[in-house]
C-alpha atoms as a PDB file:
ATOM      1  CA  UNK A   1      85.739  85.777  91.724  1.00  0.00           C
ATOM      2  CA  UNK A   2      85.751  88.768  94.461  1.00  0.00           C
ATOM      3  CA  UNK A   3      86.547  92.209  93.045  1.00  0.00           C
ATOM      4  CA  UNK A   4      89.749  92.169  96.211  1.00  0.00           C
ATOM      5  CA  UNK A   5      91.315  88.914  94.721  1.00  0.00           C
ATOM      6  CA  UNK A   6      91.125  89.906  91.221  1.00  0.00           C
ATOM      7  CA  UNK A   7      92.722  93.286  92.263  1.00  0.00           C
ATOM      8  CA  UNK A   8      95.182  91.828  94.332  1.00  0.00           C
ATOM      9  CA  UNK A   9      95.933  89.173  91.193  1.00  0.00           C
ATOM     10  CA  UNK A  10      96.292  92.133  89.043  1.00  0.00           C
ATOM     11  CA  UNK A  11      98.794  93.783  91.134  1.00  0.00           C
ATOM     12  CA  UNK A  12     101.118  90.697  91.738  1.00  0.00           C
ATOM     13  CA  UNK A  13     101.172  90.920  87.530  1.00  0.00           C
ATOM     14  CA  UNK A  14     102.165  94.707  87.677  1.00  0.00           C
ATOM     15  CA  UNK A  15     104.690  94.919  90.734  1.00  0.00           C
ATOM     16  CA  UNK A  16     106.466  91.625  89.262  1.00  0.00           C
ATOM     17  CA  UNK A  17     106.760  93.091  85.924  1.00  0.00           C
ATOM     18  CA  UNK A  18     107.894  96.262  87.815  1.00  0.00           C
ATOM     19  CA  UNK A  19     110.522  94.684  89.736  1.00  0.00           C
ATOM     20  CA  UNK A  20     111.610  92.646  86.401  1.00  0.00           C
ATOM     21  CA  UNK A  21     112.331  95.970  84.322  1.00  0.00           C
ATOM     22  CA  UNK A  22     113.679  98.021  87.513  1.00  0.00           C
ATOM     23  CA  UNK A  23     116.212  95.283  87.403  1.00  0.00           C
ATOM     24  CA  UNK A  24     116.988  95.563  83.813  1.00  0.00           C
ATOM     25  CA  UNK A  25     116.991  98.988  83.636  1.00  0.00           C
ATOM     26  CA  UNK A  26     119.215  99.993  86.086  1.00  0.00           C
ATOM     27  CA  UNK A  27     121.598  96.992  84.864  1.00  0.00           C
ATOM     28  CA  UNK A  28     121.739  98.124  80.936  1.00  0.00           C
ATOM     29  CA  UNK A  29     121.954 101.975  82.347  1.00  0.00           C
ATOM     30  CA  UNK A  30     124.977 101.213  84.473  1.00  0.00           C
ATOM     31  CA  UNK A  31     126.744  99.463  81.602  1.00  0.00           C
ATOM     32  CA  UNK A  32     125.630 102.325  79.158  1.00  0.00           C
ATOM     33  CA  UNK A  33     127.640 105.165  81.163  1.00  0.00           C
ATOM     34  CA  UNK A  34     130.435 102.644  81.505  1.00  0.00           C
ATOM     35  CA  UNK A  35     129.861 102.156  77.255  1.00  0.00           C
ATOM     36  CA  UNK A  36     129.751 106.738  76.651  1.00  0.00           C
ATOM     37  CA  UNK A  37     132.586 109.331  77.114  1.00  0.00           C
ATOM     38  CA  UNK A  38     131.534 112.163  79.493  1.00  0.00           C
ATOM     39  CA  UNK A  39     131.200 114.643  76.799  1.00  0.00           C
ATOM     40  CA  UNK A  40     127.949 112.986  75.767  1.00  0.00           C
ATOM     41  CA  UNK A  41     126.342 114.125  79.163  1.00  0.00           C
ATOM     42  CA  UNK A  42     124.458 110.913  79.934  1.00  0.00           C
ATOM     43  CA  UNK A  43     123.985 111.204  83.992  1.00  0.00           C
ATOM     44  CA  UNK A  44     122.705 109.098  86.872  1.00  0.00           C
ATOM     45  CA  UNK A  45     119.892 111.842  87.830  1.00  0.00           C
ATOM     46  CA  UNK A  46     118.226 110.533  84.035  1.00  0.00           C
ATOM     47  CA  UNK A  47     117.397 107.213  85.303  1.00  0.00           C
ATOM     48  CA  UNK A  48     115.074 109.175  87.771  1.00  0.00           C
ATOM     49  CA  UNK A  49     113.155 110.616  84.406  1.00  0.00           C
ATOM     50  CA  UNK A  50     112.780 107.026  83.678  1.00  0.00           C
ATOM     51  CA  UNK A  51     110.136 106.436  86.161  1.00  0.00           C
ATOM     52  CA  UNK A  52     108.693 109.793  86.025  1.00  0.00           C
ATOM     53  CA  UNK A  53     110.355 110.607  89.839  1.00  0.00           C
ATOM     54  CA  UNK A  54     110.945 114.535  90.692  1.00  0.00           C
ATOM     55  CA  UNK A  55     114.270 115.232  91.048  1.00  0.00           C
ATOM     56  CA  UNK A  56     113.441 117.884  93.861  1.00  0.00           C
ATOM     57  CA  UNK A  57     112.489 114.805  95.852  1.00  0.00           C
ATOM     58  CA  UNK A  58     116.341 113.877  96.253  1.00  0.00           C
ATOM     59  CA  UNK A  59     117.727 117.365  96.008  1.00  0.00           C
ATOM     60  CA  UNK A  60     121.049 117.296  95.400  1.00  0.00           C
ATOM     61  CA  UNK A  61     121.615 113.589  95.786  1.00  0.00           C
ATOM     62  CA  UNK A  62     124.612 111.514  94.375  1.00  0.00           C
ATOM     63  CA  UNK A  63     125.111 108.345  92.594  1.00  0.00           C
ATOM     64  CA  UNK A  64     125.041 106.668  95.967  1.00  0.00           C
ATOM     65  CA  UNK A  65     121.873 108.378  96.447  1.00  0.00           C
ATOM     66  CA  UNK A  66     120.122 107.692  93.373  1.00  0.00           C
ATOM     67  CA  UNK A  67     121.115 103.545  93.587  1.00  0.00           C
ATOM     68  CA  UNK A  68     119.477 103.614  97.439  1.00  0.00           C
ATOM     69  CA  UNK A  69     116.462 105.342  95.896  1.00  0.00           C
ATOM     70  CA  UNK A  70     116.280 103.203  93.183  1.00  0.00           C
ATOM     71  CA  UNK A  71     117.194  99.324  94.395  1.00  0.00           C
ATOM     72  CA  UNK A  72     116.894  99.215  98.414  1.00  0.00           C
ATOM     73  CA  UNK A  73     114.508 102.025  99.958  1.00  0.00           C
ATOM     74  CA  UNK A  74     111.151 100.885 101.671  1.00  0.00           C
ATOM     75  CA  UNK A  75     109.172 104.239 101.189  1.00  0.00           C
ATOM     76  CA  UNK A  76     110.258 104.239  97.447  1.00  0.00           C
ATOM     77  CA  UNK A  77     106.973 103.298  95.405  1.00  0.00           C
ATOM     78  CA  UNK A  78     109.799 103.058  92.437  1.00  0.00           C
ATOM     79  CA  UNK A  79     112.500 100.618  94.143  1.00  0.00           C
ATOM     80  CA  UNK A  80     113.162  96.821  93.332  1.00  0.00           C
ATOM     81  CA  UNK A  81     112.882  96.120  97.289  1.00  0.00           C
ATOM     82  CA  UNK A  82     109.530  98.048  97.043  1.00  0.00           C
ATOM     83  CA  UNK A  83     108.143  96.126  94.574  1.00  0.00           C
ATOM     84  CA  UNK A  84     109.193  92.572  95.320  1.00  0.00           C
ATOM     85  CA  UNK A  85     108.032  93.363  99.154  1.00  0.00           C
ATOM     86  CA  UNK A  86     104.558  94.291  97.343  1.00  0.00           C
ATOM     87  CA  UNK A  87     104.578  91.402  94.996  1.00  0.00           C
ATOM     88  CA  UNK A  88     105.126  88.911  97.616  1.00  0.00           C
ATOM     89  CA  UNK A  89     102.306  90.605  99.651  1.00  0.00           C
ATOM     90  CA  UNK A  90      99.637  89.973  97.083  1.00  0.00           C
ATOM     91  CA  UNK A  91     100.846  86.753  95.854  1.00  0.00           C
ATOM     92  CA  UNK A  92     100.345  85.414 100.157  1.00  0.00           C
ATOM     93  CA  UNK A  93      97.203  87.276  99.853  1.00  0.00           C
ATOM     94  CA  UNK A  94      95.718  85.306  97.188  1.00  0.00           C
ATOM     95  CA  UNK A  95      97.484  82.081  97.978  1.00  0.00           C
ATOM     96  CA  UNK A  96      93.970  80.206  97.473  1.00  0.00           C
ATOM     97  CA  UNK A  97      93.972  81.421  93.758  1.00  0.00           C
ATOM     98  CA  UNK A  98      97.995  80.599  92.563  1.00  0.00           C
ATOM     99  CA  UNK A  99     100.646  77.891  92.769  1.00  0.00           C
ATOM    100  CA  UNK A 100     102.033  77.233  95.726  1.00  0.00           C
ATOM    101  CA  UNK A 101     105.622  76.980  94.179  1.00  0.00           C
ATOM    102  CA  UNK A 102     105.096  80.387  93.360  1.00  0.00           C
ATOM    103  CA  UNK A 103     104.438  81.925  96.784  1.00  0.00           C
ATOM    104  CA  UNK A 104     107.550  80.014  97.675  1.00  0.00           C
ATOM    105  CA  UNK A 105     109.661  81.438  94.991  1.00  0.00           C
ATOM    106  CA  UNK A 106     108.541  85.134  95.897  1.00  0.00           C
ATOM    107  CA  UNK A 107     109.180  84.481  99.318  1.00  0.00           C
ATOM    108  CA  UNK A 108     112.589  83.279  98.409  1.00  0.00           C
ATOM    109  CA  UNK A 109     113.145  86.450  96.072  1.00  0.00           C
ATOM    110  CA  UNK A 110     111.857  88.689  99.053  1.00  0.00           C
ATOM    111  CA  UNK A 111     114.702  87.414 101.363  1.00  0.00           C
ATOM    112  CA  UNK A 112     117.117  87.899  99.297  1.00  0.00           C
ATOM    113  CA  UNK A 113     116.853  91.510  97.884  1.00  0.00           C
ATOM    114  CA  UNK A 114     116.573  91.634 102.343  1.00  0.00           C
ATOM    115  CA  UNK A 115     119.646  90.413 101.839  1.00  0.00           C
ATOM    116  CA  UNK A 116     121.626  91.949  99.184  1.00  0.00           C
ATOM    117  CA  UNK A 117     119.651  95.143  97.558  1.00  0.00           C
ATOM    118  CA  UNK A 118     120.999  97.283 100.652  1.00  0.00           C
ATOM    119  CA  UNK A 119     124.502  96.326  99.519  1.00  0.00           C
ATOM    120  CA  UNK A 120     124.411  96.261  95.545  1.00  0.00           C
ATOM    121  CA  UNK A 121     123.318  99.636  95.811  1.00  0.00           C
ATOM    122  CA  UNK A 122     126.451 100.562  97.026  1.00  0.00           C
ATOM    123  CA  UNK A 123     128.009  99.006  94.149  1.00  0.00           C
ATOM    124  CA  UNK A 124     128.908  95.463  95.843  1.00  0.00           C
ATOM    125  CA  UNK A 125     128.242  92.907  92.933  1.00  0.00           C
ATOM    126  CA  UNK A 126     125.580  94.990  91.937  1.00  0.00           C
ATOM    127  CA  UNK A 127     124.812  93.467  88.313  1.00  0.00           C
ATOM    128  CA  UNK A 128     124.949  90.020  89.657  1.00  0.00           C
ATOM    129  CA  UNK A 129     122.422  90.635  92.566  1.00  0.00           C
ATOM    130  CA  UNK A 130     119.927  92.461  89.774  1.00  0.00           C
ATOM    131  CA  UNK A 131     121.005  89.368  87.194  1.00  0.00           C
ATOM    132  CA  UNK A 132     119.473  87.187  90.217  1.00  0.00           C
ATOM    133  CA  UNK A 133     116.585  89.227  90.663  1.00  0.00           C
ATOM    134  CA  UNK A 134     115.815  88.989  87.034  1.00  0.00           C
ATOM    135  CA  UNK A 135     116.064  85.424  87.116  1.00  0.00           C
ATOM    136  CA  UNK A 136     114.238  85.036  89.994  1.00  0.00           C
ATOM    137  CA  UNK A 137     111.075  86.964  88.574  1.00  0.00           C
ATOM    138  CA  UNK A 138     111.231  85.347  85.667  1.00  0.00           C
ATOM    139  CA  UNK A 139     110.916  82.129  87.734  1.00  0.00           C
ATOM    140  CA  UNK A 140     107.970  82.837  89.441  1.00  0.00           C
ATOM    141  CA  UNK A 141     106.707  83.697  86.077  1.00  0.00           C
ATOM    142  CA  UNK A 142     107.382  80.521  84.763  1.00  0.00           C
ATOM    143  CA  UNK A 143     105.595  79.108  87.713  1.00  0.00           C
ATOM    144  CA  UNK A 144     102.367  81.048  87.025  1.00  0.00           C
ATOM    145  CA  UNK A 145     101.889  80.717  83.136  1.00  0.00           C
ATOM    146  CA  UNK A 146     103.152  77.288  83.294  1.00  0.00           C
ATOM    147  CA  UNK A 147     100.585  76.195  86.335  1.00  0.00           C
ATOM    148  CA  UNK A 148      98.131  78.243  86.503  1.00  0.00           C
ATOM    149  CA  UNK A 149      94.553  77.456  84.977  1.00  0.00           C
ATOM    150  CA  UNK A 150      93.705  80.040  82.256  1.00  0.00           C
ATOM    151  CA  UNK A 151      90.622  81.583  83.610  1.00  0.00           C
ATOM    152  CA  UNK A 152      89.657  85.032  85.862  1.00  0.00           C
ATOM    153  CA  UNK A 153      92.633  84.979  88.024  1.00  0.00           C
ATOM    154  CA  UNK A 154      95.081  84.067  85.465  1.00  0.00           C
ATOM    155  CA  UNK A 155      93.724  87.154  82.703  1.00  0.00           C
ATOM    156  CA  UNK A 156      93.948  89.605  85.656  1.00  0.00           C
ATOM    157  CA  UNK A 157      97.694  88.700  86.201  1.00  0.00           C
ATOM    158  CA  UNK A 158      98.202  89.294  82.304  1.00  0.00           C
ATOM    159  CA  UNK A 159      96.328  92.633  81.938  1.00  0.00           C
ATOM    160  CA  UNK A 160      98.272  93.901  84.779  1.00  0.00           C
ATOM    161  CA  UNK A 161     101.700  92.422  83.839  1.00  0.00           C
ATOM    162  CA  UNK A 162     101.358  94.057  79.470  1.00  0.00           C
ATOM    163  CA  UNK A 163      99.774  96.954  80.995  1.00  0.00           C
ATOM    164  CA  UNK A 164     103.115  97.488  83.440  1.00  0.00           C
ATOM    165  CA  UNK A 165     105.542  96.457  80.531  1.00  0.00           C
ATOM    166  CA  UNK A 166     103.893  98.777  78.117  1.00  0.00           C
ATOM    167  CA  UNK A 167     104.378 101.607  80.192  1.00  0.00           C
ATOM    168  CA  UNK A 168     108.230 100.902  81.009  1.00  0.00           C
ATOM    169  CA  UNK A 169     108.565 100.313  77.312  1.00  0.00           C
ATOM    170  CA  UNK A 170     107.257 103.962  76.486  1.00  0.00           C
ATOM    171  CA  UNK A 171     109.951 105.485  79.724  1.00  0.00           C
ATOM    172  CA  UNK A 172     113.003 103.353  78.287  1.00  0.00           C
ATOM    173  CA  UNK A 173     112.163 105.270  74.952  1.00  0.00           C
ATOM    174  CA  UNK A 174     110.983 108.509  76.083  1.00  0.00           C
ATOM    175  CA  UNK A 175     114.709 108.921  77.886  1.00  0.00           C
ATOM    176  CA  UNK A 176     116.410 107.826  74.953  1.00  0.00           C
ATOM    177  CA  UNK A 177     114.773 110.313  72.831  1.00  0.00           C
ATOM    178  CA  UNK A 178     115.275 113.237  75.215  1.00  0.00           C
ATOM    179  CA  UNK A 179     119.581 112.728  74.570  1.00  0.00           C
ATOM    180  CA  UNK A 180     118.552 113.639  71.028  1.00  0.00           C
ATOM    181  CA  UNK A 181     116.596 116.814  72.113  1.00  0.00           C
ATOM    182  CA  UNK A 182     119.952 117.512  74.511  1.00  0.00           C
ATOM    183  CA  UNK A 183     122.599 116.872  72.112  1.00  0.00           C
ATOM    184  CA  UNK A 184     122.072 115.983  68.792  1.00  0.00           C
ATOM    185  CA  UNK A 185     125.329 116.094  67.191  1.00  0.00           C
ATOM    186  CA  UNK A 186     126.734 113.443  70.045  1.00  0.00           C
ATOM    187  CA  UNK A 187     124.479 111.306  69.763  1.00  0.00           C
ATOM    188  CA  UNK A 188     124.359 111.025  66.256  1.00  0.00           C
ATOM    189  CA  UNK A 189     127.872 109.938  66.596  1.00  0.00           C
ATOM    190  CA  UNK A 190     127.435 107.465  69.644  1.00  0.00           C
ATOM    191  CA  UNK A 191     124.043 106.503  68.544  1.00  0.00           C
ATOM    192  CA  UNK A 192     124.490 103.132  68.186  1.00  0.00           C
ATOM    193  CA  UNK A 193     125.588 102.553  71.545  1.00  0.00           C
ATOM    194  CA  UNK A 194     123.040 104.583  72.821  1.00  0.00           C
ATOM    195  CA  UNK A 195     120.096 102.233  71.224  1.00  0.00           C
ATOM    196  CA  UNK A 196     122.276  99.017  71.862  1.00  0.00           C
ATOM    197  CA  UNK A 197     121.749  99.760  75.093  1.00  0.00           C
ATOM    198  CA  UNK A 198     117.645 100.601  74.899  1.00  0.00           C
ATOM    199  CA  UNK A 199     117.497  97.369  73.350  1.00  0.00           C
ATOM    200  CA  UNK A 200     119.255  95.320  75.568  1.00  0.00           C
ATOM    201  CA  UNK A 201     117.778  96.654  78.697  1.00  0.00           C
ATOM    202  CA  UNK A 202     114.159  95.360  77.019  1.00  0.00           C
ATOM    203  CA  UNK A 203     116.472  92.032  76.055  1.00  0.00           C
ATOM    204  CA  UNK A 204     115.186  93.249  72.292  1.00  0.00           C
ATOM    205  CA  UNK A 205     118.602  93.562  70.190  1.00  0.00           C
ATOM    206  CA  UNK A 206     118.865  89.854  69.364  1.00  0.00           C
ATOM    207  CA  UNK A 207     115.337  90.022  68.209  1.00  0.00           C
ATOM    208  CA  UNK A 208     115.717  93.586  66.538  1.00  0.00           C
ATOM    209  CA  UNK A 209     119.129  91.942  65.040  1.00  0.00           C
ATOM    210  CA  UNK A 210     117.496  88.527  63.903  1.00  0.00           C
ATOM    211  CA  UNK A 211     114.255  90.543  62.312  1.00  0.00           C
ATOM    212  CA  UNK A 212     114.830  94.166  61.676  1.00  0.00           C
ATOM    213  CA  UNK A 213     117.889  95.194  60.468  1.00  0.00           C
ATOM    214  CA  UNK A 214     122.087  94.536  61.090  1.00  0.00           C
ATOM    215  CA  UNK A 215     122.214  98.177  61.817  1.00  0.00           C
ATOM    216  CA  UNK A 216     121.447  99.631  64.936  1.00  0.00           C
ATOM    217  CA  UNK A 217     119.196 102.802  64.199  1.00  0.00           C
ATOM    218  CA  UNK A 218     117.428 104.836  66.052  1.00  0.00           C
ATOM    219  CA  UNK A 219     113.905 105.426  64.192  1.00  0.00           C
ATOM    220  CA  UNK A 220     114.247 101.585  63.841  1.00  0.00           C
ATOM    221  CA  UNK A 221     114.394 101.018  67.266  1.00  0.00           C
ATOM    222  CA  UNK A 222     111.913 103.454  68.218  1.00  0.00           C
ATOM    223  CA  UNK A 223     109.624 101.586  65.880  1.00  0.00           C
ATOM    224  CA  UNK A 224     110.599  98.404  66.697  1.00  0.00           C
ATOM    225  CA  UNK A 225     109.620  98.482  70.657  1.00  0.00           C
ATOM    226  CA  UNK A 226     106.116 100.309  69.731  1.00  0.00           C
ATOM    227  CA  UNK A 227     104.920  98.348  66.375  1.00  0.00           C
ATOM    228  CA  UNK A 228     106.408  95.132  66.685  1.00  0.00           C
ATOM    229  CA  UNK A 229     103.468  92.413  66.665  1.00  0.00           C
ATOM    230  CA  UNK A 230     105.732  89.473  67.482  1.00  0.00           C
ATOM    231  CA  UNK A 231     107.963  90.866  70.196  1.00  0.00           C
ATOM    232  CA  UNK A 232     106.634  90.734  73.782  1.00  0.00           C
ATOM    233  CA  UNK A 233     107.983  93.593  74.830  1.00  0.00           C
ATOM    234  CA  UNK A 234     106.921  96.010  72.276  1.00  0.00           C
ATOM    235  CA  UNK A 235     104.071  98.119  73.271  1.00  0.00           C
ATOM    236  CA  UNK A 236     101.667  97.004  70.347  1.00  0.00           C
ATOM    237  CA  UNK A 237     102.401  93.369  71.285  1.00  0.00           C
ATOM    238  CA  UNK A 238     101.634  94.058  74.995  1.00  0.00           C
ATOM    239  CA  UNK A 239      98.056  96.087  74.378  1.00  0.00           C
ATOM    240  CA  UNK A 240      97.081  93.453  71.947  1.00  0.00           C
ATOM    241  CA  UNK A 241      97.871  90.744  74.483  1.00  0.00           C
ATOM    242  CA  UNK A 242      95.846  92.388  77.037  1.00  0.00           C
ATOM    243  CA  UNK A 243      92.764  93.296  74.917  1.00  0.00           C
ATOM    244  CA  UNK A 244      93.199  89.133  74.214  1.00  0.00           C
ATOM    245  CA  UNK A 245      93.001  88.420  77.873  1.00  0.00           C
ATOM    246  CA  UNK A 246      90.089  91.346  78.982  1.00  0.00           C
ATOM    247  CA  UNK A 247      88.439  89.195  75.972  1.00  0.00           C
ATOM    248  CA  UNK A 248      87.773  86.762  78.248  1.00  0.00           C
ATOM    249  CA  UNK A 249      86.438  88.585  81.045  1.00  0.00           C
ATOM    250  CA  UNK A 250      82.601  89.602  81.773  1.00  0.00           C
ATOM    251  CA  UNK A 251      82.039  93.296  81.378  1.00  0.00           C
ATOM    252  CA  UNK A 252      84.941  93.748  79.268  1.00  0.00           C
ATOM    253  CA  UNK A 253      83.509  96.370  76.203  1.00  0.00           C
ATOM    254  CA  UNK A 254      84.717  99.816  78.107  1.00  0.00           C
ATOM    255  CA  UNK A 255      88.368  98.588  78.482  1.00  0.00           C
ATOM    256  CA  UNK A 256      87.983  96.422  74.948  1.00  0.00           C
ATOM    257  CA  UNK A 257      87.743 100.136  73.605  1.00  0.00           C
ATOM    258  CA  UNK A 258      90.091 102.358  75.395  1.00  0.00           C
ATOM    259  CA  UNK A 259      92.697  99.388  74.681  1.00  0.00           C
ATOM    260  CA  UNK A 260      91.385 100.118  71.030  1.00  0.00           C
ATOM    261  CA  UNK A 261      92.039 103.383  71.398  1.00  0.00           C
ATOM    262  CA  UNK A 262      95.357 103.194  72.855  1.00  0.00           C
ATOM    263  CA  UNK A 263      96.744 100.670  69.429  1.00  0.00           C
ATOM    264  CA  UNK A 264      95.555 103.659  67.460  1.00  0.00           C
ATOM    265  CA  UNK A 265      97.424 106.157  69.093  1.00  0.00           C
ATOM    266  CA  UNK A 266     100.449 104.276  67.939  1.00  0.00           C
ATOM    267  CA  UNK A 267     102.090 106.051  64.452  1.00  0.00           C
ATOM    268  CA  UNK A 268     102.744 102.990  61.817  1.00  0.00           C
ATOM    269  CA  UNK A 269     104.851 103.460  60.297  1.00  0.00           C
ATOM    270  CA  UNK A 270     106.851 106.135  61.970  1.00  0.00           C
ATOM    271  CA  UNK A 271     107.219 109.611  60.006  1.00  0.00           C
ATOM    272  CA  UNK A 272     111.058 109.749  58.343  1.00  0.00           C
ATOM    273  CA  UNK A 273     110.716 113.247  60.470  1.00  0.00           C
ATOM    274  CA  UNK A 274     110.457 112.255  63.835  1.00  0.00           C
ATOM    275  CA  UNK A 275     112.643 114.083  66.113  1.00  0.00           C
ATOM    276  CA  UNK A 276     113.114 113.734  69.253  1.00  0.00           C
ATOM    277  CA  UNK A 277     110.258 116.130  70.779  1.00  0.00           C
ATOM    278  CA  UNK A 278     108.104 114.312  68.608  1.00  0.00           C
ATOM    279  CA  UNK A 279     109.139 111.005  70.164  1.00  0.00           C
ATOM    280  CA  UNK A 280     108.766 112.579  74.093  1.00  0.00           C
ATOM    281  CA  UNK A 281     105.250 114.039  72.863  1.00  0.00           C
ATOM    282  CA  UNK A 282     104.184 110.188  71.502  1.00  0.00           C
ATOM    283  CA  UNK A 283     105.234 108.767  75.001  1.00  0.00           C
ATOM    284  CA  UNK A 284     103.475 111.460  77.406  1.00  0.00           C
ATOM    285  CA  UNK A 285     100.620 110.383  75.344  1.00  0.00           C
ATOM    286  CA  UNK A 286     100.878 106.780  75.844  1.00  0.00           C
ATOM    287  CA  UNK A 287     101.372 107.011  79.533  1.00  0.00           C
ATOM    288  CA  UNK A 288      98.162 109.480  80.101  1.00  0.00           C
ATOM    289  CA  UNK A 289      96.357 106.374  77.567  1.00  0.00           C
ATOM    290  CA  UNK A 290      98.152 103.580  80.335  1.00  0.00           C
ATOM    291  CA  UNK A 291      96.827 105.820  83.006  1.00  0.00           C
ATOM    292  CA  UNK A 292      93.235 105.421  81.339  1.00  0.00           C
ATOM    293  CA  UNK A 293      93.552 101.604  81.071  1.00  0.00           C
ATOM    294  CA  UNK A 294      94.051 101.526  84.391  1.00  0.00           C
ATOM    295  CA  UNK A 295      91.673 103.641  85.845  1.00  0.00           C
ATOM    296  CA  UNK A 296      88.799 101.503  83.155  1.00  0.00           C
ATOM    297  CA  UNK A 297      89.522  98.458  85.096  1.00  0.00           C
ATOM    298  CA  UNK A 298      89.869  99.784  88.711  1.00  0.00           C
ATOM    299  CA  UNK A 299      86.459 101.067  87.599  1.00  0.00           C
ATOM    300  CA  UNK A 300      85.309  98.215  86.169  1.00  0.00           C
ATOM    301  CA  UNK A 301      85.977  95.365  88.586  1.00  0.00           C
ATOM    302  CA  UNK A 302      88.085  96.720  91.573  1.00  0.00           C
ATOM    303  CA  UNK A 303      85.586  99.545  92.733  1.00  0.00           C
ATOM    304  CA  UNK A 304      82.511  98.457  95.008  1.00  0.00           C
ATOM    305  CA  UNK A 305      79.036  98.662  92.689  1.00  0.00           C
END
């Protein structure tokens, strides 16, 4: 397999997963300032913190502003058009190694957030166009587990898609935890709709509901989305899904280990004392260990000998 299809394989896995959760996030966010009062002092510029964007960048932007930014510019690396556009691009760039259904679906998807991300962002049917992105990602993902052959091409997309879901994980948590830094005594109060919310823009509280606990909780939660072995969007799931797939790929033992590394990073179980710095300290640490996965397999495979 050439080093430029397995990268380009690897990226369709991380920009799909991108666009997925960019979808979600900004859909569960909208409903959570809808779900708090004012006094709690959740604001649009936090969904920014979410994927790590300087504020400075915007200046003093708006809610109009921020939803551009966020769902419909080009020269966002952080937008949904952005990273359908992108996940398109590699999927017709390795055409020879996936489904065709699949390069039709994303070229479907593509033309449609054309179509309708420029106008959901100003708050025209805006959680019905990202409900149909959703679905449509998860389409094409349907498409490419359900057809594809397991081998090279096939772990690449995998790596690339727990790596990507990992990380967004660890921001959805890290944001949550930084309202209990901010304003403890509120959110102790509207907690529970505060971690509703973190659950459901992961699609977790069913799951959390069916196998945790009735109650809604924060350190539950937190622990939850990073320890949860069973649950594919918990961050221990996803690292032990990719050190599954690198498993199966030839000069695998320097990601094998940092992905080692990374699991051990993760506290289980959770101190009774975790506060919320604690919690923002954890995930800075997993996104610099991400960051480290990623560069071991650029490295690795993606980088000329």
């Amino acid at each position: 397999m050439l080093s430029r299809s397995a990268e380009r394989v690897y990226w369709l896995g991380r920009y799909l997963e991108r666009a997925e959760n960019t979808a979600r996030i900004v859909q569960q966010y909208s409903q959570l300032l809808l779900d708090l009062p004012p006094e709690v002092g959740v604001k649009w510029h936090e969904l920014l913190t979410i994927f790590g964007v300087d504020e400075a960048r915007l200046g003093d932007s708006d809610v109009a502003s921020i939803m551009h930014y966020m769902l419909a510019d080009p020269t966002s690396n952080n937008s949904l058009a952005f990273c359908i556009r992108n996940a398109r691009d590699n999927i017709r760039n390795a055409r020879d190694l996936l489904p065709q259904e699949s390069w039709e679906s994303a070229n479907e998807l593509d033309q449609y957030a054309r179509k309708y991300l420029g106008p959901a962002a100003t708050g025209e049917n805006t959680f019905e166009v990202l409900s149909d992105c959703i679905s449509h990602c998860q389409q094409i993902n349907g498409v490419l587990i359900g057809t594809m052959s397991h081998d090279s091409p096939y772990h690449f997309l995998r790596i690339g898609q727990n790596i990507e879901r990992a990380d967004m994980t660890s921001r959805i948590i890290d944001v949550a935890a930084a309202y209990l830094q901010k304003n403890e005594r509120l959110v102790l109060r509207y907690g529970s709709t505060l971690w509703t919310n973190v659950l459901k823009s992961v699609s977790g509280f069913q799951m959390y509901r069916q196998y945790c606990q009735p109650e809604v909780e924060g350190l539950s939660v937190i622990d939850f989305l990073l320890n949860d072995s069973k649950f594919p969007r918990a961050i221990r799931y996803c690292l032990q899904r990719a050190h599954r797939r690198a498993s199966a790929l030839p000069r695998n033992q320097s990601l094998l280990s940092a992905i080692d590394t990374t699991i051990e990073r993760l506290p289980s179980p959770l101190p009774e004392e975790l506060d919320g710095a604690s919690v923002t300290e954890l995930m800075d640490l997993l996104q610099r260990e991400f960051a480290t996965l990623h560069s071991v397999i650029v490295d690795t495979w993606f980088l000329p000998a």
